[in-house]
Protein backbone atom coordinates (compact mmCIF):
# COMPACT_ATOMS: atom_id res chain seq x y z
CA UNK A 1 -16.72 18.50 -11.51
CA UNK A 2 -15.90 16.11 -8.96
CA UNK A 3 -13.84 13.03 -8.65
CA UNK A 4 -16.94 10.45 -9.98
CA UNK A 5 -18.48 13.27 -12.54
CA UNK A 6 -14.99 13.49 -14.34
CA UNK A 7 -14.54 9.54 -14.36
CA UNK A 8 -17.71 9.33 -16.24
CA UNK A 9 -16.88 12.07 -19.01
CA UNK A 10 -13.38 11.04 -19.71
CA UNK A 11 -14.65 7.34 -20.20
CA UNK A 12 -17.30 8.70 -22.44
CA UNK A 13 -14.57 10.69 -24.90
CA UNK A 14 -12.02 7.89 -24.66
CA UNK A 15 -15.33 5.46 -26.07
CA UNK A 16 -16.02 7.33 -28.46
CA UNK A 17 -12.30 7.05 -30.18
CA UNK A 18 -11.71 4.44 -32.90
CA UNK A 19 -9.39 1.84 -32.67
CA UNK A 20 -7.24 3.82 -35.31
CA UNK A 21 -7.34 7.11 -33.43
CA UNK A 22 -6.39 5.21 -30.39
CA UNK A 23 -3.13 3.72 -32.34
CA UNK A 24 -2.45 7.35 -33.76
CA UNK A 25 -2.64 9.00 -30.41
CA UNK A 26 -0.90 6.47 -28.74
CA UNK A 27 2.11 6.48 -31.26
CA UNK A 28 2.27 10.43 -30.74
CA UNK A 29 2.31 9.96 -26.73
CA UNK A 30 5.10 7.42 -27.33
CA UNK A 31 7.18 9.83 -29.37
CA UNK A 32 6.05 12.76 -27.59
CA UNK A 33 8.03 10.82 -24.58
CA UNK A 34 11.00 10.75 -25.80
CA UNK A 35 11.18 14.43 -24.87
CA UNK A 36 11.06 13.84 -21.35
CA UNK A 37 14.27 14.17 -19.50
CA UNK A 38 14.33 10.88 -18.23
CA UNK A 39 16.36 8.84 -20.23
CA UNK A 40 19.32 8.36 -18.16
CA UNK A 41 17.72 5.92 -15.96
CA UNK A 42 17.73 1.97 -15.74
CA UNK A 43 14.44 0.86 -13.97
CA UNK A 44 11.13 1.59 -16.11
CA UNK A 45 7.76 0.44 -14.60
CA UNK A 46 5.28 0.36 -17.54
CA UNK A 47 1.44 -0.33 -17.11
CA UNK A 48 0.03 -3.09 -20.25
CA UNK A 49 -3.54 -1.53 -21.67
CA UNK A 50 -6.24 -2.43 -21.20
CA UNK A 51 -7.78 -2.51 -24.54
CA UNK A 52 -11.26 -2.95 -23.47
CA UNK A 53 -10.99 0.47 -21.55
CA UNK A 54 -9.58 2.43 -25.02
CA UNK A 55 -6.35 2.95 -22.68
CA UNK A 56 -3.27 4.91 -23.72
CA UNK A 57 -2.12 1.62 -25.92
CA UNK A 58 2.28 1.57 -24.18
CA UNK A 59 2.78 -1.19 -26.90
CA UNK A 60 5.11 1.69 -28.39
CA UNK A 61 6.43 3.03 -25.89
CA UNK A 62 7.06 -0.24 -24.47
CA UNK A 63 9.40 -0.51 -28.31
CA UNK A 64 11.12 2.40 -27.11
CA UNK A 65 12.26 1.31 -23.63
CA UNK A 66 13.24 -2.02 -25.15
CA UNK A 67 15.40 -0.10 -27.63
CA UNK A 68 16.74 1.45 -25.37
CA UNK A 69 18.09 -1.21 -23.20
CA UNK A 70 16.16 -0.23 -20.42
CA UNK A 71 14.72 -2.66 -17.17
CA UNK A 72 11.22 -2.60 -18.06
CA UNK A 73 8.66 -3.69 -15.06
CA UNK A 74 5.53 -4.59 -15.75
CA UNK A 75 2.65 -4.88 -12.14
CA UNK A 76 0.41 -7.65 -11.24
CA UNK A 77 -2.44 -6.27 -8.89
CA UNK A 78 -2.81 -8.10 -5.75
CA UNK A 79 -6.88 -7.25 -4.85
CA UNK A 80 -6.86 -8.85 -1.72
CA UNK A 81 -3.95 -6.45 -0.57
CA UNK A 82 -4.53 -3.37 -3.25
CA UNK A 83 -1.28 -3.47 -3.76
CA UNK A 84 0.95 -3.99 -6.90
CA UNK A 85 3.66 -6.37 -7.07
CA UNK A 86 6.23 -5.25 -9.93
CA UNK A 87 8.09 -7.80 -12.14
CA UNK A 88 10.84 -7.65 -14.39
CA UNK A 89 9.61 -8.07 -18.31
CA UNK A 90 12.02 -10.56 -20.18
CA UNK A 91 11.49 -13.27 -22.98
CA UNK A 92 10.29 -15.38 -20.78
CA UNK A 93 7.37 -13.76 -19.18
CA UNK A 94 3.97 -14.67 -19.75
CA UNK A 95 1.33 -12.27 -19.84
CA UNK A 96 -2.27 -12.96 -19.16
CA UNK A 97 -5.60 -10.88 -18.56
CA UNK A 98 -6.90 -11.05 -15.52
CA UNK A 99 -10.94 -10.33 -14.70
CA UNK A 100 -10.90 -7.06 -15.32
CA UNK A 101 -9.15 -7.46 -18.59
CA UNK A 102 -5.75 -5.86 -17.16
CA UNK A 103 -2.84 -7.53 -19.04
CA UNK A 104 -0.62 -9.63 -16.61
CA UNK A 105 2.45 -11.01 -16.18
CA UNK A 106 1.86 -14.50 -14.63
CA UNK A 107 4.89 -14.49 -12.36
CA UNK A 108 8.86 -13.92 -12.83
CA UNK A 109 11.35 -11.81 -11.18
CA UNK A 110 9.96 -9.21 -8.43
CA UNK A 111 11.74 -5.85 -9.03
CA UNK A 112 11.47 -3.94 -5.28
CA UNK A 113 9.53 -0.62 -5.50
CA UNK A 114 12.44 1.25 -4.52
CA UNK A 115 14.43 0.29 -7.41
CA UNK A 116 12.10 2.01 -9.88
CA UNK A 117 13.56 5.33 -11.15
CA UNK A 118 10.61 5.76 -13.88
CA UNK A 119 6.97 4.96 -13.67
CA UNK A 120 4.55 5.26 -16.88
CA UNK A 121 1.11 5.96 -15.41
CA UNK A 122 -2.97 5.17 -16.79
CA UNK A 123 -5.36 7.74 -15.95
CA UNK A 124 -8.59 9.03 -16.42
CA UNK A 125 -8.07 12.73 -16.32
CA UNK A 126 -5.48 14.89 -14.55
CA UNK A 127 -5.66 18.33 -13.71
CA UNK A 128 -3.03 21.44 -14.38
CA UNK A 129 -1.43 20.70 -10.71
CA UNK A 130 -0.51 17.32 -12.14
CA UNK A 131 -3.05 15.50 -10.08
CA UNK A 132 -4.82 12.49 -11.83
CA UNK A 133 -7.74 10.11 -11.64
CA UNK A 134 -7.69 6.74 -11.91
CA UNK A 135 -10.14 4.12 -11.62
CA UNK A 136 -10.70 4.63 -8.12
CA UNK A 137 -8.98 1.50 -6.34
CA UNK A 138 -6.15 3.54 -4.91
CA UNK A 139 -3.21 1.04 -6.86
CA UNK A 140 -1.40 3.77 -8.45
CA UNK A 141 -1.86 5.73 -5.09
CA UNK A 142 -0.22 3.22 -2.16
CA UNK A 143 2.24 1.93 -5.04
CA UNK A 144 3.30 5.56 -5.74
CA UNK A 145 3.81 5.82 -2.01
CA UNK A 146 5.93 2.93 -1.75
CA UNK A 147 8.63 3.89 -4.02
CA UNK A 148 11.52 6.21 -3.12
CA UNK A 149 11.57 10.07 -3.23
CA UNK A 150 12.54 11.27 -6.56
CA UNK A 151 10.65 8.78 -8.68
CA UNK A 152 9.47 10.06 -12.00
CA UNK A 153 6.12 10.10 -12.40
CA UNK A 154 4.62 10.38 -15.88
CA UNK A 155 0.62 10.43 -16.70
CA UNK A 156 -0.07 9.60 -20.43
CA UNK A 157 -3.39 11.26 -21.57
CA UNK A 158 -5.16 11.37 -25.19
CA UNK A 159 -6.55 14.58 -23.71
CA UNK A 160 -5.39 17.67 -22.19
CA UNK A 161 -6.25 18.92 -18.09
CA UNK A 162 -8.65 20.09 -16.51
CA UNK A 163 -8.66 23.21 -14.66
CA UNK A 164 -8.68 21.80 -11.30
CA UNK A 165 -9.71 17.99 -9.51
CA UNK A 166 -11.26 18.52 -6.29
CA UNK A 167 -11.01 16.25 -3.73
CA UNK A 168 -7.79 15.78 -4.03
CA UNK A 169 -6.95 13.84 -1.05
CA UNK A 170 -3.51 13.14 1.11
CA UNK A 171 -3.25 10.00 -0.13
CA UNK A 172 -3.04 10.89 -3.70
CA UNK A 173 0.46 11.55 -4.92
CA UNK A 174 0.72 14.14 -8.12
CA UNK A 175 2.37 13.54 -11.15
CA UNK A 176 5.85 15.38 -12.51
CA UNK A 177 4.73 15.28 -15.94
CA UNK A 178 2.07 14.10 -18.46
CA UNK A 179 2.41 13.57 -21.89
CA UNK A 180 -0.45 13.89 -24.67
CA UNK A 181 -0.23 13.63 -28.13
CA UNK A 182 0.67 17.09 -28.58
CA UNK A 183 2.20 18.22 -25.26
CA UNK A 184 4.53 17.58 -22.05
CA UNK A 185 2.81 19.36 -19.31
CA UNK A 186 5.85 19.69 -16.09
CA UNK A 187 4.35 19.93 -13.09
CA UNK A 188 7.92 21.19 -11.56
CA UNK A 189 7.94 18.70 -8.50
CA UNK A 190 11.13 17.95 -8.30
């Protein structure tokens, strides 16, 4: 399947979950993540769900990170750059959806990409080389890009890979791990 084909099936399964299934799933991702070796960090970058899309709901793993004393950054999308500008989530930070329903902060403190250590990422699908497919705007990709060598890169998936994506192009930067309900899957790119 390509790129377009697989877009269209995994946003068929993910609409044909119940709300309840989604908070079930997305409670096992969150504690599925505490697994990962990457606690020893300070800078988290966290996407908000969109609920309209039957996203990976972070609200718990957002809990988590809080719990942990962690930095937690949260992105605005810029669409006349296609870029992602990264704030720091405190008390004080108002969140708001934008047209497409993405969850927002409104402004605050911008965190520099290179000061992530830990990024939490939405897909669509992602494949058993720990590539993944988004929505197709390339955010993920060019912020991904921006940030320093070493980042950790985590998918988080209600379903498990496919085989293979093809057309997997230069521009699109693999995962080191994605977590489902049931699984870590390591990609070993360190």
């Amino acid at each position: 399947m390509n790129k377009q084909e697989l877009r269209k099936k995994f946003k068929a399964l993910r609409t044909g979950l119940s709300e309840e299934e989604i908070e079930n799933l997305s409670l096992k991702i969150a504690n599925k993540c505490l697994e990962l070796p990457v606690w020893d960090y300070k800078y988290y970058h966290i996407f908000l769900s969109i609920a309209e899309q039957k996203e990976v709901d972070t609200e718990f793993l957002l809990h988590i990170l809080q719990g942990k004393d962690k930095e937690v950054i949260i992105p605005k999308s810029d669409p006349q750059t296609g870029e992602l500008i990264n704030f720091l989530l405190t008390d004080q930070t108002v969140i708001k959806k934008n047209r497409w329903n993405i969850p927002e902060p409104e402004e605050g403190i911008e965190i520099p990409n290179k000061k992530i250590e830990v990024i939490f990422i939405p897909l669509l699908a992602f494949d058993t080389n720990g590539h993944r497919i988004g929505y197709g705007k390339g955010f993920y990709d060019r912020f991904l890009a921006s940030c320093k060598p070493g980042v950790q890169k985590i998918g988080l998936s209600f379903f498990d890979p496919v085989e293979e994506i093809r057309e997997v192009y230069s521009s699109d930067v693999p995962l080191d791990y994605c977590v489902t309900p049931e699984k870590i899957y390591d990609f070993g790119l360190k």
